[in-house]
Protein backbone atom coordinates (compact mmCIF):
# COMPACT_ATOMS: atom_id res chain seq x y z
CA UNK A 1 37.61 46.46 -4.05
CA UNK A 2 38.42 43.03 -2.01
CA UNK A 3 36.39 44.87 0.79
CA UNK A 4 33.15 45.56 -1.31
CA UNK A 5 33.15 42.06 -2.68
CA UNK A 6 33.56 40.22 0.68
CA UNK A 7 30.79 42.39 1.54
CA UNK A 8 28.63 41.38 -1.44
CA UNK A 9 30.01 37.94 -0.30
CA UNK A 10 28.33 38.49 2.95
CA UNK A 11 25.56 40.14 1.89
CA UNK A 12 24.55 37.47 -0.73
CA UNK A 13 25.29 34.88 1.56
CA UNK A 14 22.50 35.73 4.47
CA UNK A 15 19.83 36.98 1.76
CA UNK A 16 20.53 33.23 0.28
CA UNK A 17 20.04 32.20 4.33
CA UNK A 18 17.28 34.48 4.63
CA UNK A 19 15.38 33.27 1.47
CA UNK A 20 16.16 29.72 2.87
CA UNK A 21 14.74 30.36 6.22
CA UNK A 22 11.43 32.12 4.89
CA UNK A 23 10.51 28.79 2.70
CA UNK A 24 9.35 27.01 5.26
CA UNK A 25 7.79 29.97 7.00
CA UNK A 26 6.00 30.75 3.66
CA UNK A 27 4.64 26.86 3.37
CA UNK A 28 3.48 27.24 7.33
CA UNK A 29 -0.06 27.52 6.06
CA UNK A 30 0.13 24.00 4.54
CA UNK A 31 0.40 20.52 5.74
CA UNK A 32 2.92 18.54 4.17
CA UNK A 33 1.92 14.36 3.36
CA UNK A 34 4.68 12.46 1.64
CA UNK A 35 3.99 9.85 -0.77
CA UNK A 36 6.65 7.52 -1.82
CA UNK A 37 6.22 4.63 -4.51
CA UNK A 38 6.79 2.99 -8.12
CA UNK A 39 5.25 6.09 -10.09
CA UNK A 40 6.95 4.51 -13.36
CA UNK A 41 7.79 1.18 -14.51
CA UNK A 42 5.85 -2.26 -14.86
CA UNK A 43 4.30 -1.70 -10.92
CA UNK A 44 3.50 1.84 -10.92
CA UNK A 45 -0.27 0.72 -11.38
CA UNK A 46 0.34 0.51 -7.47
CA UNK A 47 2.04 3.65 -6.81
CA UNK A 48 -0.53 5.48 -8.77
CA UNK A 49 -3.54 4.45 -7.05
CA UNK A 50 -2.27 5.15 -3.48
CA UNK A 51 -1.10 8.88 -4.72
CA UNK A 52 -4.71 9.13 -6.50
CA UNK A 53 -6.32 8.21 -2.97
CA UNK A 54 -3.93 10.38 -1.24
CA UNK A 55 -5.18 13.29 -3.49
CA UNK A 56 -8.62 13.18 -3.35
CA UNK A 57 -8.61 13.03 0.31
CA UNK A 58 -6.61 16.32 0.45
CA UNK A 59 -8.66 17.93 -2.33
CA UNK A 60 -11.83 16.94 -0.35
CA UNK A 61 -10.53 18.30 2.82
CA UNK A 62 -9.74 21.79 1.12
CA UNK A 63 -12.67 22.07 -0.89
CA UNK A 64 -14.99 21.86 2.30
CA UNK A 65 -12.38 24.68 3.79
CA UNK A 66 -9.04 22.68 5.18
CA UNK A 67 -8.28 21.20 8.40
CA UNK A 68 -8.06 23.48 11.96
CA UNK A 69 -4.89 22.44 13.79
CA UNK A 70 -4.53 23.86 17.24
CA UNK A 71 -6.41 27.10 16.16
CA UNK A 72 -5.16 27.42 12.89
CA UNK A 73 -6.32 26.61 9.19
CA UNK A 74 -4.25 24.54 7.15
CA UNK A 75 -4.30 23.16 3.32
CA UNK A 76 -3.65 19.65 2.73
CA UNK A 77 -0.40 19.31 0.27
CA UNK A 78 0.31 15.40 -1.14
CA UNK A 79 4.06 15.71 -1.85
CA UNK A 80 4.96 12.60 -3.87
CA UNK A 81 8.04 10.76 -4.84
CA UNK A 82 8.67 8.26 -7.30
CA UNK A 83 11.47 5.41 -6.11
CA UNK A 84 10.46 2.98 -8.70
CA UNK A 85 9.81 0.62 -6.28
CA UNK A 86 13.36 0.53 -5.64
CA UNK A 87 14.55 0.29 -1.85
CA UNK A 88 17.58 2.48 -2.06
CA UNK A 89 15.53 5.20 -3.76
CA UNK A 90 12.72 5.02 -1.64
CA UNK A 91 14.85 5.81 1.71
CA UNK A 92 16.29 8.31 -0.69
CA UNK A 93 13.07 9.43 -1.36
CA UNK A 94 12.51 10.09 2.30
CA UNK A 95 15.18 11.85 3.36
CA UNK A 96 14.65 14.53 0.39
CA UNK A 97 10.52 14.35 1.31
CA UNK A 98 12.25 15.41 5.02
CA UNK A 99 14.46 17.89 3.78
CA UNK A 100 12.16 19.60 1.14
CA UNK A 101 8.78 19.54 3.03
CA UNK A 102 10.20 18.59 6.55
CA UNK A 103 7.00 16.59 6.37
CA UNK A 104 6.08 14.31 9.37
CA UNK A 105 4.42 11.08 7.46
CA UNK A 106 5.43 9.10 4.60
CA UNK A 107 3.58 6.47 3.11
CA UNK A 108 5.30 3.79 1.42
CA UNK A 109 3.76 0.28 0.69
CA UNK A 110 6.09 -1.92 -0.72
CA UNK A 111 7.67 -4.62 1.90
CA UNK A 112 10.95 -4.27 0.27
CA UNK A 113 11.20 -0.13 0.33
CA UNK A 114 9.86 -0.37 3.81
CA UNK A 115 11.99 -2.90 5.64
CA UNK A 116 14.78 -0.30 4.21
CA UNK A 117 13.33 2.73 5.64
CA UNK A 118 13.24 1.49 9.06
CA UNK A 119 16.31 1.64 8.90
CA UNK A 120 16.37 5.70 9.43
CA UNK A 121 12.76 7.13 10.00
CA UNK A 122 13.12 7.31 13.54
CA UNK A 123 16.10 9.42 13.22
CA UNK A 124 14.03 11.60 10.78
CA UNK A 125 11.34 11.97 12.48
CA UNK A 126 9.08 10.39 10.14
CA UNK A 127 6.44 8.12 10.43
CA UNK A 128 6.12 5.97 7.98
CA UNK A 129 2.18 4.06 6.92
CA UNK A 130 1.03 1.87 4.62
CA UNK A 131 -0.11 -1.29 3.83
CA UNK A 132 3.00 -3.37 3.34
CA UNK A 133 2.96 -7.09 4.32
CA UNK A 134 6.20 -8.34 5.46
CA UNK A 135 5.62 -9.53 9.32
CA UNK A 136 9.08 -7.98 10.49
CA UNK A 137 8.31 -4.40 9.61
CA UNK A 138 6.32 -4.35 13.16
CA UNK A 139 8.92 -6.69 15.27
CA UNK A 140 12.36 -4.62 14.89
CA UNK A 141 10.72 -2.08 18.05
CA UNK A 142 10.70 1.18 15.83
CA UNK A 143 7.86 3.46 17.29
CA UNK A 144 7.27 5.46 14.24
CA UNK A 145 5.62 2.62 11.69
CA UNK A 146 1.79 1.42 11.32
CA UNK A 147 0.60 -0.90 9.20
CA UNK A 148 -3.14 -0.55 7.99
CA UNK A 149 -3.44 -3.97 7.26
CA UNK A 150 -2.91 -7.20 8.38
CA UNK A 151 0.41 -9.19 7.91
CA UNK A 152 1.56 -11.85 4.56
CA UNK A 153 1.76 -14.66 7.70
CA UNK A 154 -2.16 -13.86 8.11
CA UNK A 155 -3.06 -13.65 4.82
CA UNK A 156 -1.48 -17.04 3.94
CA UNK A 157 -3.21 -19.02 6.42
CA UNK A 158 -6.44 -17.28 5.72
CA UNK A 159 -5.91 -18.43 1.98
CA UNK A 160 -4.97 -21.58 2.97
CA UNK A 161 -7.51 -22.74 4.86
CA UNK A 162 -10.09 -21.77 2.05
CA UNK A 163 -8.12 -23.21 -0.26
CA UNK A 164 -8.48 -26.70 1.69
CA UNK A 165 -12.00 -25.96 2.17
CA UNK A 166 -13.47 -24.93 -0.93
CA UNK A 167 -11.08 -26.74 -3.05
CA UNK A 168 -10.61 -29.63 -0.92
CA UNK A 169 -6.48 -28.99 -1.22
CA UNK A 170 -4.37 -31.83 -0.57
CA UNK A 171 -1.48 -30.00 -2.73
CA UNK A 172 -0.24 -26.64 -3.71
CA UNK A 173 2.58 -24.81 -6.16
CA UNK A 174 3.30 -21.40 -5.76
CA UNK A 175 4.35 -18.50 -8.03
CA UNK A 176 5.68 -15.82 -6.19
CA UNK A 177 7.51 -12.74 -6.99
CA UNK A 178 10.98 -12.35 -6.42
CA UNK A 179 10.84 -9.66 -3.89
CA UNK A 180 10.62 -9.56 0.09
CA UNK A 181 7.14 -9.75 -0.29
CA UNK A 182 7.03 -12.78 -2.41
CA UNK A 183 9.90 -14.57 -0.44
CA UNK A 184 7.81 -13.57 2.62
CA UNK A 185 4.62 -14.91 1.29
CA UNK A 186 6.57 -18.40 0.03
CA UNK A 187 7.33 -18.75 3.95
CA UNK A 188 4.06 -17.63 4.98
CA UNK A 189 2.77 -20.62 3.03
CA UNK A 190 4.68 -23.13 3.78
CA UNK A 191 4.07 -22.69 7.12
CA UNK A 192 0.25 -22.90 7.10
CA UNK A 193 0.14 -25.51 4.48
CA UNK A 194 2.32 -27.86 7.06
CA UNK A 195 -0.02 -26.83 9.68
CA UNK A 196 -2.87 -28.02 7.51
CA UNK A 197 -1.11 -31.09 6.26
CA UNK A 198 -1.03 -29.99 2.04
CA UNK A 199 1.52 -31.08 0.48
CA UNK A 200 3.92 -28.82 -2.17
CA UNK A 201 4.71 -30.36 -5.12
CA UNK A 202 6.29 -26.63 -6.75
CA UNK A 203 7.97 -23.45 -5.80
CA UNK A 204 8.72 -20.71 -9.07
CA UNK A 205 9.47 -17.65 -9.26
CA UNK A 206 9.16 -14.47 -11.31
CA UNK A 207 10.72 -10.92 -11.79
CA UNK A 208 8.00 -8.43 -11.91
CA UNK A 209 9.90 -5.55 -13.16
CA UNK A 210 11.51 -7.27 -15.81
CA UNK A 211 9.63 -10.65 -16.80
CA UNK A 212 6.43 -10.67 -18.87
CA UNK A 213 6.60 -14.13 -20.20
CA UNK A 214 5.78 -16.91 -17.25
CA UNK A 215 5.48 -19.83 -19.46
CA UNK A 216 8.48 -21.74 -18.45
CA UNK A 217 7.73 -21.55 -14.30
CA UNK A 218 3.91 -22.50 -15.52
CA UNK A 219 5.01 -25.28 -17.31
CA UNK A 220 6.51 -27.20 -14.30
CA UNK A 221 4.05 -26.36 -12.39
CA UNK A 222 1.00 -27.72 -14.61
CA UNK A 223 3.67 -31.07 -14.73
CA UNK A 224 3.29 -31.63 -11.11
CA UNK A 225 -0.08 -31.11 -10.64
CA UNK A 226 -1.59 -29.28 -7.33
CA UNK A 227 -4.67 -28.37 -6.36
CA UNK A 228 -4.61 -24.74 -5.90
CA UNK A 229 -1.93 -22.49 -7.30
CA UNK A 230 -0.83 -20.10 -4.88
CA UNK A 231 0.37 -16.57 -6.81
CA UNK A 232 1.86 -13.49 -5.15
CA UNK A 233 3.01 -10.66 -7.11
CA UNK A 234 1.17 -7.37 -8.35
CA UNK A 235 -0.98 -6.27 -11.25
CA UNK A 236 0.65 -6.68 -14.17
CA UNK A 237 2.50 -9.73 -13.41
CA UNK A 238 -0.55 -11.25 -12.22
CA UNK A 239 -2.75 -10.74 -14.58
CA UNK A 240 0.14 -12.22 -16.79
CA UNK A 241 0.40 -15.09 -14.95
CA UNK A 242 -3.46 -15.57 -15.03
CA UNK A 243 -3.58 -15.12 -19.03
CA UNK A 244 -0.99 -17.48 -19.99
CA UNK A 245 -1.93 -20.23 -17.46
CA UNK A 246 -5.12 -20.24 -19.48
CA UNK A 247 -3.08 -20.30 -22.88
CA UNK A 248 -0.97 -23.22 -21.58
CA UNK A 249 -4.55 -25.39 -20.94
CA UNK A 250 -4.02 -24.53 -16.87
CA UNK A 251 -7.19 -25.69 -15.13
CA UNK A 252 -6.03 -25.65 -11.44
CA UNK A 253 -7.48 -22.58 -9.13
CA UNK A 254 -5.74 -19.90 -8.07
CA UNK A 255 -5.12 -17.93 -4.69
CA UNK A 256 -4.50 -14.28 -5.19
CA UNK A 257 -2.90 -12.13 -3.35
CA UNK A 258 -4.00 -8.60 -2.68
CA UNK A 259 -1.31 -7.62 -5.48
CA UNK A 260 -4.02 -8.32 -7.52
CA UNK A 261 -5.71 -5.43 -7.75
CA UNK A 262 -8.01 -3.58 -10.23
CA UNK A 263 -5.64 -3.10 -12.81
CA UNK A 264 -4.84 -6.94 -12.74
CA UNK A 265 -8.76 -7.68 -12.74
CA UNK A 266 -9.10 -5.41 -15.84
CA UNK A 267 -6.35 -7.01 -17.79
CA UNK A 268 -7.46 -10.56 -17.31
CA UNK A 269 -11.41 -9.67 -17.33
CA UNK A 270 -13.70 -11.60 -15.19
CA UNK A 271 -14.21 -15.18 -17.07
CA UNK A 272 -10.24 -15.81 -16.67
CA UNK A 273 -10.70 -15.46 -12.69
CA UNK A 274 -14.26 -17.26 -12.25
CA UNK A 275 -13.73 -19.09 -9.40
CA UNK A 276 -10.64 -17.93 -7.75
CA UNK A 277 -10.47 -16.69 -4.23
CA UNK A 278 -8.95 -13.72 -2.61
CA UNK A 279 -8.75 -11.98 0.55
CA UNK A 280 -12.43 -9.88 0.63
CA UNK A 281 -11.11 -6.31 2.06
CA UNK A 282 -13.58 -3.84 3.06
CA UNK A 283 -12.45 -1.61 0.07
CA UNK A 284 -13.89 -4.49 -2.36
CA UNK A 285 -17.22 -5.86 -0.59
CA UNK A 286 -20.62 -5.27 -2.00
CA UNK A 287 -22.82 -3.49 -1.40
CA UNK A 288 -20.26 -0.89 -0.81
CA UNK A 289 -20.41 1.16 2.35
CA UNK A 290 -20.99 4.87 2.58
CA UNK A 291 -17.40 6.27 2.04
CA UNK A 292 -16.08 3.36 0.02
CA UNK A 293 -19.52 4.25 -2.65
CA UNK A 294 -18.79 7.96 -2.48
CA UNK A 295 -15.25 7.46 -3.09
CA UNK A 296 -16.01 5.25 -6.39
CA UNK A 297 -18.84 6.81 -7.85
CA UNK A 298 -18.09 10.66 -6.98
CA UNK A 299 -14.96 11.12 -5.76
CA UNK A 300 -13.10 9.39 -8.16
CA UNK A 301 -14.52 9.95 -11.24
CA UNK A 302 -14.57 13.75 -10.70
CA UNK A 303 -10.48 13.78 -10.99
CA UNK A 304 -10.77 12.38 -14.19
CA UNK A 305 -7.95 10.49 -14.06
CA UNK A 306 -6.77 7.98 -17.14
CA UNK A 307 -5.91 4.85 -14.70
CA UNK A 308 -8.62 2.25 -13.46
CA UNK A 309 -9.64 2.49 -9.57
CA UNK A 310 -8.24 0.10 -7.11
CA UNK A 311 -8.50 -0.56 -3.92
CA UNK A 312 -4.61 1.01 -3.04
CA UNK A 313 -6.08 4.02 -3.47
CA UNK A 314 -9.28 3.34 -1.04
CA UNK A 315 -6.75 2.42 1.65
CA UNK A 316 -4.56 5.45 1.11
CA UNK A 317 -7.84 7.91 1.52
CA UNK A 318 -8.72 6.79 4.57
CA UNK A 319 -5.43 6.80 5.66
CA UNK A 320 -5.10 10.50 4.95
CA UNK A 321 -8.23 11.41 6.81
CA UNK A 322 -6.59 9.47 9.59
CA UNK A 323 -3.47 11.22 9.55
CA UNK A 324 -5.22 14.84 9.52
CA UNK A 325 -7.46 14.02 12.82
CA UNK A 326 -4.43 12.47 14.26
CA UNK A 327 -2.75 15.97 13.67
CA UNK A 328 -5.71 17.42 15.20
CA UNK A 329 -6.05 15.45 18.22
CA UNK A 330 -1.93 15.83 18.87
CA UNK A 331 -1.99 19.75 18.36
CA UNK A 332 0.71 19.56 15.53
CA UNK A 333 1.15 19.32 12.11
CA UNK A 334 5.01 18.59 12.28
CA UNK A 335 5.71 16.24 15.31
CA UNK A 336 5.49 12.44 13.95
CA UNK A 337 6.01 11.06 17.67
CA UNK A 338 2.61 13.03 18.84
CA UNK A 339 0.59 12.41 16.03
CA UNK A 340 1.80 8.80 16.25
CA UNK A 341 0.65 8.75 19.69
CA UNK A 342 -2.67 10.52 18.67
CA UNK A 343 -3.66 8.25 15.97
CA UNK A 344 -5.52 5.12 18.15
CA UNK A 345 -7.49 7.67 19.57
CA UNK A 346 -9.17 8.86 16.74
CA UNK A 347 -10.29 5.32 15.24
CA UNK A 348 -12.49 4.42 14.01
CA UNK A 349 -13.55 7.33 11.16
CA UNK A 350 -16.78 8.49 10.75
CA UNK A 351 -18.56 6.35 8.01
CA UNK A 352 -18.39 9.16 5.54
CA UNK A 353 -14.41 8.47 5.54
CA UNK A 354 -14.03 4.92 6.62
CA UNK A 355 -13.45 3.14 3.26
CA UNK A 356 -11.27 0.48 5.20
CA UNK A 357 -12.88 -0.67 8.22
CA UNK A 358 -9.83 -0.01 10.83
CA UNK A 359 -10.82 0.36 14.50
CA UNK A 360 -7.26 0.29 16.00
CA UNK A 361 -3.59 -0.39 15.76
CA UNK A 362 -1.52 -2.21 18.30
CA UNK A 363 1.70 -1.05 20.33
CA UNK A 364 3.79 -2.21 17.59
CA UNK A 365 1.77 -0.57 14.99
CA UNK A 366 -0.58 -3.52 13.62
CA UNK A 367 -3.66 -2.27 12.32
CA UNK A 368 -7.09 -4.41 13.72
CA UNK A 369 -9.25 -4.94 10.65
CA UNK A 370 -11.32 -7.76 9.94
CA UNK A 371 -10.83 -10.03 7.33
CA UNK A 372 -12.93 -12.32 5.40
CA UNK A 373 -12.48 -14.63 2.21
CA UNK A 374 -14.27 -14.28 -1.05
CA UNK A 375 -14.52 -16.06 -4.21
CA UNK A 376 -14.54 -14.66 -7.67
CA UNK A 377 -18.23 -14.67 -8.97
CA UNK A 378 -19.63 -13.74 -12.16
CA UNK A 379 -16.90 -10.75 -12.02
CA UNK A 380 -17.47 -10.28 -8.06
CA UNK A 381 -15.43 -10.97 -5.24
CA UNK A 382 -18.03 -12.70 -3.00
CA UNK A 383 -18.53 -13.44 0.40
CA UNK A 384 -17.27 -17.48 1.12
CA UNK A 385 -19.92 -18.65 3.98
């Protein structure tokens, strides 16, 4: 009897191995994308936009018949993961994304998750893209990162220097989240404002996961004054910030960061924001270009989904299409280091897919993209000459 059941031990044992070993094998006819964000809680407006993008690439690419891959045909699968914009679960998120779908990419585009995950991609084998902001996530030598955007150090000074010009700045506040992006951004600041010669007069903070009423940090700052209000945080918060500023009799401008998305511009509606500036991506300027108009009139209304188009998800769909040629170019669907390596040579897209206006990334995985500022008009986000 102790016989047959070590042998049913046995037996169990390599069908359970066997099983194991054919789920990959079965899954060979896909391509596996991983998507990790804030899916729930006050900033999943973010997190749902990029894995919207991410899905109506893929469901483009297999509706016109999938991708070829060193003589093969493959179906795009978006495998997503919902950290809750929470660092620890996002490299948590990874290493299951690995494990599960041994998938090559990951996109993640929070500062905070990211910085974390550098930590152990390269040991993975995962590249990880987005378009996070903090400046270090390209400096710490890690091969396996890009960054389709440029950095919060960039972005500040751009700001900045419209900020002087168009509102003739000679002192700012801030209101920044209190998250590596925001404490990124508050440096960011300071520094170009001291190259500029503005003055600060207030520094507050906020918790966008937990904090809905801003009233107190507004308060001090509408006591001391500035020029231009300098705000960094994402859609909810920031449309917050925007509504009650008003409430409190706030008349000073604002600088928004590109946290302030479309969710943020439908919460506030367009009289609250008249005037304000913002950093004028290729995903916002009008009239739209080829794939940035297919993607907003056809593309995204045909998924039907409940949430309001932003331009996270524009990034992440030409970030897909990137990813895919890359994949091509390398020969590989599995090997992050050769479709890393692939990647510069197959930018820029074909206008039918560029919605973002990339034409390369450096050694250390900046992405070149131009960058202009624009000023909120009559519910527009226009050019500044």
């Amino acid at each position: 009897m102790n016989r047959i059941v070590k042998l049913a031990t046995v037996v169990l044992c390599l069908g359970v191995m066997v099983f194991m070993s054919q789920g990959p094998a079965m899954a060979e006819d896909e391509i596996n994308i991983g998507v990790a964000g804030p899916l729930t809680g006050r900033v999943a407006a973010i997190g749902l936009d990029v894995l919207h993008g991410a899905e109506i690439a893929a469901k483009e690419v297999n509706d016109a018949g999938g991708v070829e891959v060193a003589g093969k045909k493959y179906k795009v699968a978006i495998r997503p993961y919902d950290d809750e914009g929470v660092a620890a679960k996002a490299v948590a998120g990874m290493q299951r994304l690995k494990d599960k779908y041994d998938v090559p990419v990951v996109l993640e585009n929070l500062s905070g998750s990211v910085m974390a995950m550098l930590e152990r991609n390269e040991k993975m084998g995962v590249l990880l893209m987005g378009f996070f902001k903090h400046p270090d996530a390209t400096k710490k030598g890690n091969k396996l990162v890009l960054r389709h955007q440029q950095t919060i150090n960039a972005d500040a000074m751009d700001l900045a220097r419209a900020a002087v010009n168009i509102f003739k700045a000679k002192t700012y506040a801030m209101i920044s989240d209190a998250s590596d992006y925001g404490k990124a951004s508050v440096k960011a600041y300071q520094e170009a404002f001291k190259e500029l010669g503005v003055k600060e007069v207030a520094n507050e903070w906020l918790d966008s996961r937990t904090q809905t009423d801003f009233r107190a940090q507004l308060t001090k700052i509408k006591a001391a004054n500035p020029d231009v209000i300098m705000l960094t945080a994402y859609d909810e918060a920031s449309a917050g910030v925007v509504k009650q500023a008003h409430e409190l009799g706030l008349k000073t401008p604002f600088a928004l960061s590109t946290g302030f998305g479309g969710t943020a511009e439908k919460l506030t509606g367009p009289e609250l924001i008249e005037g304000y500036i913002k950093r004028l991506e290729r995903t916002s300027i009008t009239p739209y270009p080829p794939a940035n108009a297919k993607y907003r009139e056809k593309l995204y209304p045909a998924m039907g989904y409940k949430e309001p188009l932003a331009a996270f998800g524009i990034n992440t769909y030409a970030t897909i299409h990137i990813i895919l040629r890359a994949m091509q170019k390398a020969g590989t669907t599995t090997d992050a280091a050769k479709i890393r390596a692939a990647i510069p040579q197959v930018l820029p897209l074909p206008e039918e897919y560029d919605t973002t206006g990339i034409t390369a990334f450096t050694d250390s995985g900046e992405g070149v993209i131009s960058a202009q500022i624009g000023k909120f008009t009559s519910g527009k986000l226009v050019p500044v000459k």
